[in-house]
N, C-alpha and C. Protein backbone atom coordinates (compact mmCIF):
# COMPACT_ATOMS: atom_id res chain seq x y z
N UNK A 1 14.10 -43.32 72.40
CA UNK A 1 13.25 -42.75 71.37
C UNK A 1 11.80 -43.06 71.73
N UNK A 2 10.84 -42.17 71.49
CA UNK A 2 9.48 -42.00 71.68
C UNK A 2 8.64 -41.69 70.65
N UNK A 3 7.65 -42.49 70.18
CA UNK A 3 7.12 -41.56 69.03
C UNK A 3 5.45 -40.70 69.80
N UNK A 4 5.47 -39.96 69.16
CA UNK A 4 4.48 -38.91 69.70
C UNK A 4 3.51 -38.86 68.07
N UNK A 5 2.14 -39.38 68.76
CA UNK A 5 0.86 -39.01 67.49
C UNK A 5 0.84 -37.77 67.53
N UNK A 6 0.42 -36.94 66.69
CA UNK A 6 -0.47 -35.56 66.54
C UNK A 6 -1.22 -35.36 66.77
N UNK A 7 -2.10 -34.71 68.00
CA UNK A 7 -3.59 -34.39 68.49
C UNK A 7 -3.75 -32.97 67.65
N UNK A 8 -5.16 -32.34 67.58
CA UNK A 8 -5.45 -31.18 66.85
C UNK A 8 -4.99 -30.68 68.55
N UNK A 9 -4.43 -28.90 67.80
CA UNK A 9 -3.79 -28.25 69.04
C UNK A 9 -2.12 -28.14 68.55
N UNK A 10 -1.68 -29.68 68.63
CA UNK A 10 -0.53 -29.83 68.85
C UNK A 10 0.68 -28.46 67.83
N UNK A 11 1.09 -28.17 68.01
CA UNK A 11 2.81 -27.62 67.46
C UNK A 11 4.26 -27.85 67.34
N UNK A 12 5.12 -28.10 66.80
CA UNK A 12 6.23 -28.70 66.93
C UNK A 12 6.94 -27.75 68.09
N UNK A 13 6.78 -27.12 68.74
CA UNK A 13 7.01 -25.84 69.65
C UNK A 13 6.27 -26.67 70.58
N UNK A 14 5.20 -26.87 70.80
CA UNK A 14 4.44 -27.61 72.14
C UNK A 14 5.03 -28.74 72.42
N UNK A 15 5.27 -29.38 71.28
CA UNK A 15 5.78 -30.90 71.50
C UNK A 15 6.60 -30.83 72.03
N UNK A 16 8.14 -30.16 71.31
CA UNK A 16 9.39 -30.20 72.10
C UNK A 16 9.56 -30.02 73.21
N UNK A 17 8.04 -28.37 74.02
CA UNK A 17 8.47 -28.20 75.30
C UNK A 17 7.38 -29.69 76.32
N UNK A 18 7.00 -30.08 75.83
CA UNK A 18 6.13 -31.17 76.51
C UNK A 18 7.54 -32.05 76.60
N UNK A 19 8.21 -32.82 75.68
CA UNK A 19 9.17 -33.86 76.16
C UNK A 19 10.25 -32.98 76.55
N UNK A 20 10.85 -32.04 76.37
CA UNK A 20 11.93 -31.57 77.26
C UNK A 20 13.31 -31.41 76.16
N UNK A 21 12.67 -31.47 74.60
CA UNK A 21 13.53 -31.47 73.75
C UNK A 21 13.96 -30.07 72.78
N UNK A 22 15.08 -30.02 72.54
CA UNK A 22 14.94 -28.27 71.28
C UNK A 22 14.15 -28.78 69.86
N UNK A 23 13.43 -27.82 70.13
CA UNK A 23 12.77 -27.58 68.49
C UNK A 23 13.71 -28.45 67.60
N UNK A 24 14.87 -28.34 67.39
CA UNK A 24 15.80 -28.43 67.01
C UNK A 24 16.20 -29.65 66.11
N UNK A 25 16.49 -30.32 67.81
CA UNK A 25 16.08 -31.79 67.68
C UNK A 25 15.46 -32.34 67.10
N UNK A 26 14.36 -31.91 67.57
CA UNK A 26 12.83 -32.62 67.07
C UNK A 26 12.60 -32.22 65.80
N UNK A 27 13.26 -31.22 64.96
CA UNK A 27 12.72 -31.00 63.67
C UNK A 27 13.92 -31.92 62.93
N UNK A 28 15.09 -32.03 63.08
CA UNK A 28 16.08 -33.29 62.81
C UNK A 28 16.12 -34.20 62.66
N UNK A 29 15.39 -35.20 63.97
CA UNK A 29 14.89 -36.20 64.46
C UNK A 29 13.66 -36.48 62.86
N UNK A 30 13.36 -35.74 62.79
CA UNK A 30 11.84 -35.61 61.45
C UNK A 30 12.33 -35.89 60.16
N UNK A 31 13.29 -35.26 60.12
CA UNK A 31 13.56 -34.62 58.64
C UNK A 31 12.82 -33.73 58.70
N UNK A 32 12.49 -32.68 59.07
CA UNK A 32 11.78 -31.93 58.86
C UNK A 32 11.64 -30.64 58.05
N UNK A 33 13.09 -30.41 58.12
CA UNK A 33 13.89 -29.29 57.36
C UNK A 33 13.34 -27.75 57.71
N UNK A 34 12.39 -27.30 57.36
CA UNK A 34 11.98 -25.54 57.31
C UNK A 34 10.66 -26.25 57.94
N UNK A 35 9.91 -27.12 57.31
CA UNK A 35 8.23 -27.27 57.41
C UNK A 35 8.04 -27.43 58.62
N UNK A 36 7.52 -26.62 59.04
CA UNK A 36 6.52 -26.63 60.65
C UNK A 36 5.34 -27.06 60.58
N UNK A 37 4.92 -27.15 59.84
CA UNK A 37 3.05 -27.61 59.57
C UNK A 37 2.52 -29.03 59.96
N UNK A 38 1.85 -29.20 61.15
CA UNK A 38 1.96 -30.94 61.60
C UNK A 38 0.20 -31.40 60.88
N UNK A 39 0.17 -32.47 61.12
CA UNK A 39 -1.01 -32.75 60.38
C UNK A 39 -1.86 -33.85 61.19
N UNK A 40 -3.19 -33.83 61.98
CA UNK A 40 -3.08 -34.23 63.19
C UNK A 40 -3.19 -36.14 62.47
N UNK A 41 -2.87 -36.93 63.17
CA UNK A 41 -1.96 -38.52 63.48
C UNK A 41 -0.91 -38.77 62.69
N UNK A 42 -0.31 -37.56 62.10
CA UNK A 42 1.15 -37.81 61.50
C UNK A 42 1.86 -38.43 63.17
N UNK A 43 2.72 -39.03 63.15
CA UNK A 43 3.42 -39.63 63.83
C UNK A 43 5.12 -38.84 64.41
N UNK A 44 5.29 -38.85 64.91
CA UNK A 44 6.96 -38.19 65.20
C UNK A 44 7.79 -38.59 65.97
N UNK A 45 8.89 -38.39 65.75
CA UNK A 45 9.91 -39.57 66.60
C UNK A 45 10.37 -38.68 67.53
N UNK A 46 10.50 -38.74 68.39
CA UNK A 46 10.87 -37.68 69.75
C UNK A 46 12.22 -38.34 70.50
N UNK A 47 12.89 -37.68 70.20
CA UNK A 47 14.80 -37.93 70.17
C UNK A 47 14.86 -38.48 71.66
N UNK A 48 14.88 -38.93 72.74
CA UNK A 48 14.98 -38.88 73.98
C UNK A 48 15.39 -40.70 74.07
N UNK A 49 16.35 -40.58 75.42
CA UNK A 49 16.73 -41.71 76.16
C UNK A 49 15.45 -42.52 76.96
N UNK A 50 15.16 -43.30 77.09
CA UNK A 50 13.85 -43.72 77.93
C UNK A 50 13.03 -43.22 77.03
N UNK A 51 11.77 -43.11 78.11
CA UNK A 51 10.22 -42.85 77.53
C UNK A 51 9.61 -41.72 78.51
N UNK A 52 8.24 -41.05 77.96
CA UNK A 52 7.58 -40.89 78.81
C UNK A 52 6.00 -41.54 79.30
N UNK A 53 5.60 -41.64 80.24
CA UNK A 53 4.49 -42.02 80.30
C UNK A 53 3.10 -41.05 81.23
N UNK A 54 2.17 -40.87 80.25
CA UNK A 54 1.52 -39.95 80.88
C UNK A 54 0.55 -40.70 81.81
N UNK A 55 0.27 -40.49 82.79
CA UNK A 55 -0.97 -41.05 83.57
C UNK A 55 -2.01 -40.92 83.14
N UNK A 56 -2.62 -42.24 83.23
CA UNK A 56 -4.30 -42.50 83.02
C UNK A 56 -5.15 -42.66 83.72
N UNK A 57 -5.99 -42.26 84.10
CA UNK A 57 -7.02 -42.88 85.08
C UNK A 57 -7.06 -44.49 85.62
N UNK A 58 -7.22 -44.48 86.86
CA UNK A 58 -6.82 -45.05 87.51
C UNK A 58 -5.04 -46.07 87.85
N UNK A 59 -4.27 -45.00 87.06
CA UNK A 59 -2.98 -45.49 87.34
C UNK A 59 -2.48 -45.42 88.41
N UNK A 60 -1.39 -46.02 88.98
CA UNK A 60 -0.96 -45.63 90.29
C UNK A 60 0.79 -45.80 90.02
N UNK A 61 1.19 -45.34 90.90
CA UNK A 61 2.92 -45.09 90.83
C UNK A 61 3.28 -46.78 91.06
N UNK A 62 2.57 -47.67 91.38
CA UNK A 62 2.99 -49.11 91.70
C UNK A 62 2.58 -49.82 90.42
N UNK A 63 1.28 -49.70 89.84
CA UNK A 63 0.88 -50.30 88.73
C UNK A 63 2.13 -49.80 87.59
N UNK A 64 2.66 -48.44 86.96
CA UNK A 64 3.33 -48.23 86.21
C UNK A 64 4.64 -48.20 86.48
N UNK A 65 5.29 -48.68 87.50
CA UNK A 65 6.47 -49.01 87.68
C UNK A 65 6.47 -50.70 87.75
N UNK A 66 5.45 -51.30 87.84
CA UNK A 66 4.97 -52.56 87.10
C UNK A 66 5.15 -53.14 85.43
N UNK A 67 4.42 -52.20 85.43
CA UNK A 67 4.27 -52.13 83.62
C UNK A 67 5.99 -51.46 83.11
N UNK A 68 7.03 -50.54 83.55
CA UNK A 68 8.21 -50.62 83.01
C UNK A 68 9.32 -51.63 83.37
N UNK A 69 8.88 -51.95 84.95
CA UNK A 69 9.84 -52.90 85.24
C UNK A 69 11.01 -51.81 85.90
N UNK A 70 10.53 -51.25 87.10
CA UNK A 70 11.33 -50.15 87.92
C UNK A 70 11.02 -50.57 88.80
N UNK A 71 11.55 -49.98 90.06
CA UNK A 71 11.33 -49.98 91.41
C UNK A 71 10.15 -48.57 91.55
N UNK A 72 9.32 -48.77 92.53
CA UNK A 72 8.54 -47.45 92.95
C UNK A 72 9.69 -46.31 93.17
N UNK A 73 10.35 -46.89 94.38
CA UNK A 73 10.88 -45.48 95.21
C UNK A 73 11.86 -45.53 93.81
N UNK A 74 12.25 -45.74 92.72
CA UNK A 74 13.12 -45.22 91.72
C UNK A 74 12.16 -44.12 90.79
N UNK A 75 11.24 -44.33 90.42
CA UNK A 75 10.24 -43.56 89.22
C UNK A 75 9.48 -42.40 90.51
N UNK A 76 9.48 -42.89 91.61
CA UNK A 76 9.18 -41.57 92.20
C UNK A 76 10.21 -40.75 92.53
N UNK A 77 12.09 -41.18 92.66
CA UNK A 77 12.83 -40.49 92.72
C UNK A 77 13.06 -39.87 91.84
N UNK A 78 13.27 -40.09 90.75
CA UNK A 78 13.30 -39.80 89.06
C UNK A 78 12.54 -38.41 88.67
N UNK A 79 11.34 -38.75 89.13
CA UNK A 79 9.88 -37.75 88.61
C UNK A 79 9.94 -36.79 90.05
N UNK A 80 10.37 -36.70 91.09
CA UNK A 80 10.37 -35.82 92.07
C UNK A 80 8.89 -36.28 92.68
N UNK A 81 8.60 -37.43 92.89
CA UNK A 81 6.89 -37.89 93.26
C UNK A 81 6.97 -38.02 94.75
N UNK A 82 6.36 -37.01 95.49
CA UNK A 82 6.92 -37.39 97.00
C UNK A 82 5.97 -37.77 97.83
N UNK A 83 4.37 -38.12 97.46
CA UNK A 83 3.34 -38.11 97.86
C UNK A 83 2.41 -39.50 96.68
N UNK A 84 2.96 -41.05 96.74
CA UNK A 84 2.52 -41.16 95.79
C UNK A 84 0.92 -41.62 95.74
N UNK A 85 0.31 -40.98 96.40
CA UNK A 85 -1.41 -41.28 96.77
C UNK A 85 -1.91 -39.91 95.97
N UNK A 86 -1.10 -39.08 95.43
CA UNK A 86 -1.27 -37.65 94.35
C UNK A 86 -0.79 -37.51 93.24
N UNK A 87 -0.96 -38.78 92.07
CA UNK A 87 -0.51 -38.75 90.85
C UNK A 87 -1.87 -38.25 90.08
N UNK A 88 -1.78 -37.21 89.52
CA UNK A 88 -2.88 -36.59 88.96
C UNK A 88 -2.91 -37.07 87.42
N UNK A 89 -3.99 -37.04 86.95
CA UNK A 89 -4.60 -37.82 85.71
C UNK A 89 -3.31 -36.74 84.47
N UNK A 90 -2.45 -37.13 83.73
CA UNK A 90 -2.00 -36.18 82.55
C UNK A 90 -1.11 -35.79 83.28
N UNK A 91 -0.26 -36.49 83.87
CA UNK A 91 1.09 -36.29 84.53
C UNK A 91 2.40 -36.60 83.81
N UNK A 92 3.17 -36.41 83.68
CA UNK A 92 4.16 -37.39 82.73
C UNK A 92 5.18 -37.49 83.67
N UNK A 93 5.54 -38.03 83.59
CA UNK A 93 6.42 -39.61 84.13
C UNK A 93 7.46 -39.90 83.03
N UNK A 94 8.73 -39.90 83.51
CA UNK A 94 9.94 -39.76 82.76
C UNK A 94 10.41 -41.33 83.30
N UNK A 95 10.24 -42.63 82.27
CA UNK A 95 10.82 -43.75 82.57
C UNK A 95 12.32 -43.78 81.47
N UNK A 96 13.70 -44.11 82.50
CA UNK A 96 14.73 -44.27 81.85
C UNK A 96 15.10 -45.37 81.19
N UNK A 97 15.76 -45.38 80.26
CA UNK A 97 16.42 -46.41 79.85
C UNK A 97 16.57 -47.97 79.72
N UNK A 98 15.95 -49.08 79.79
CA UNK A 98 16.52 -50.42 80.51
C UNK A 98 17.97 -50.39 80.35
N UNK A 99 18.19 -51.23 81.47
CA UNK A 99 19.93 -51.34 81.28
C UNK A 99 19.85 -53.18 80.50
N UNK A 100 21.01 -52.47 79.70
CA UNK A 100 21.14 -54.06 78.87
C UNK A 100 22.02 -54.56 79.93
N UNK A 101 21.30 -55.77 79.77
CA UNK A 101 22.35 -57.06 80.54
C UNK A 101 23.24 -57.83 79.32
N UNK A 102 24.53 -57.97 79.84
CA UNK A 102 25.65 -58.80 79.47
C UNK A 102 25.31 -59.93 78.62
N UNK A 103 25.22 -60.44 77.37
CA UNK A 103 25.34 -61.51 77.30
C UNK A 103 26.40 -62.35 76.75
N UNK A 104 26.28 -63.74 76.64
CA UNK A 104 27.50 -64.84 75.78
C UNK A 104 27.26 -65.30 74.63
N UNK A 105 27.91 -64.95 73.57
CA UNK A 105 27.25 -65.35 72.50
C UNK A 105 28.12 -66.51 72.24
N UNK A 106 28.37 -67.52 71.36
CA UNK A 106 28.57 -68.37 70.43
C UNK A 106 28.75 -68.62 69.00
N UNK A 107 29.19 -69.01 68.58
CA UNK A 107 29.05 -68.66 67.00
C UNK A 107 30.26 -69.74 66.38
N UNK A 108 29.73 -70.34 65.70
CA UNK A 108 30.20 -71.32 64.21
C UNK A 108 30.28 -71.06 63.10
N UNK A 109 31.60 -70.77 62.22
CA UNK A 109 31.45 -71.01 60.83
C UNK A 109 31.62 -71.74 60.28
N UNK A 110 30.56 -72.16 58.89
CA UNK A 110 30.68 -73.56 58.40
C UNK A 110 32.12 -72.96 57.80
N UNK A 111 33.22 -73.75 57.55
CA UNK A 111 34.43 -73.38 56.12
C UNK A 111 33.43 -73.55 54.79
N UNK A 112 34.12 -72.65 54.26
CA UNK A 112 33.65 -72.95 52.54
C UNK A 112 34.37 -74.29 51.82
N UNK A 113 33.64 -74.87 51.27
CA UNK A 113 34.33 -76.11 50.47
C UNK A 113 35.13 -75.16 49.38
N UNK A 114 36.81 -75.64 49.64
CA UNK A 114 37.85 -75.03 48.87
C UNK A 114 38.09 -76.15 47.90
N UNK A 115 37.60 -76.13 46.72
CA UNK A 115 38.47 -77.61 45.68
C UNK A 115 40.12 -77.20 45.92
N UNK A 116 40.09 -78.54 45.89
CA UNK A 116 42.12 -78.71 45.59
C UNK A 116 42.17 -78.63 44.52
């Protein structure tokens, strides 16, 4: 899940085709019901596995596979990046999932004091 601010411009039609989602979704995902009308920094939850991340000036494919905690050659396999000295400013960048690691839990219950 992703939440997406409202810039002036924006449309629930732009949005969906920007993350790669159906209208559909994304009006679901809302509650949105019939209302199409966005209101710009209303907030929206954008249904998706992972994230996206758009490039900023001076980002690089090493710094933001830093910042998710990926391998390079993975976020450039991912994104089809085959040149990564050409990440252009307003790119988006599709980071997946973390994988949960395994853990052991533990656990104690006190008994309830039962009177005899």
């Amino acid at each position: 899940m992703q939440i997406h601010v409202v810039q002036p411009g924006n449309s629930l039609y732009g949005i969906s085709q920007a993350y790669n989602v159906s209208l559909e979704e994304l009006m679901k995902a809302n509650e949105l019901g019939n209302e199409t009308r966005l209101v710009v920094g209303q907030t929206l939850v954008i249904p998706i596995r992972g994230a996206y991340h758009w490039v900023q000036p001076g980002d690089s494919l090493y710094k933001i596979s830093q910042l998710y905690n990926i391998s390079i050659q993975e976020l450039a396999r991912i994104n089809r990046v085959w040149n990564y000295s050409q990440l252009s400013v307003g790119t988006r960048l599709y980071i997946p999932p973390k994988k949960r690691q395994p853990i052991d839990v533990n656990g104690y219950i006190e008994p309830k004091n039962n009177p005899a």
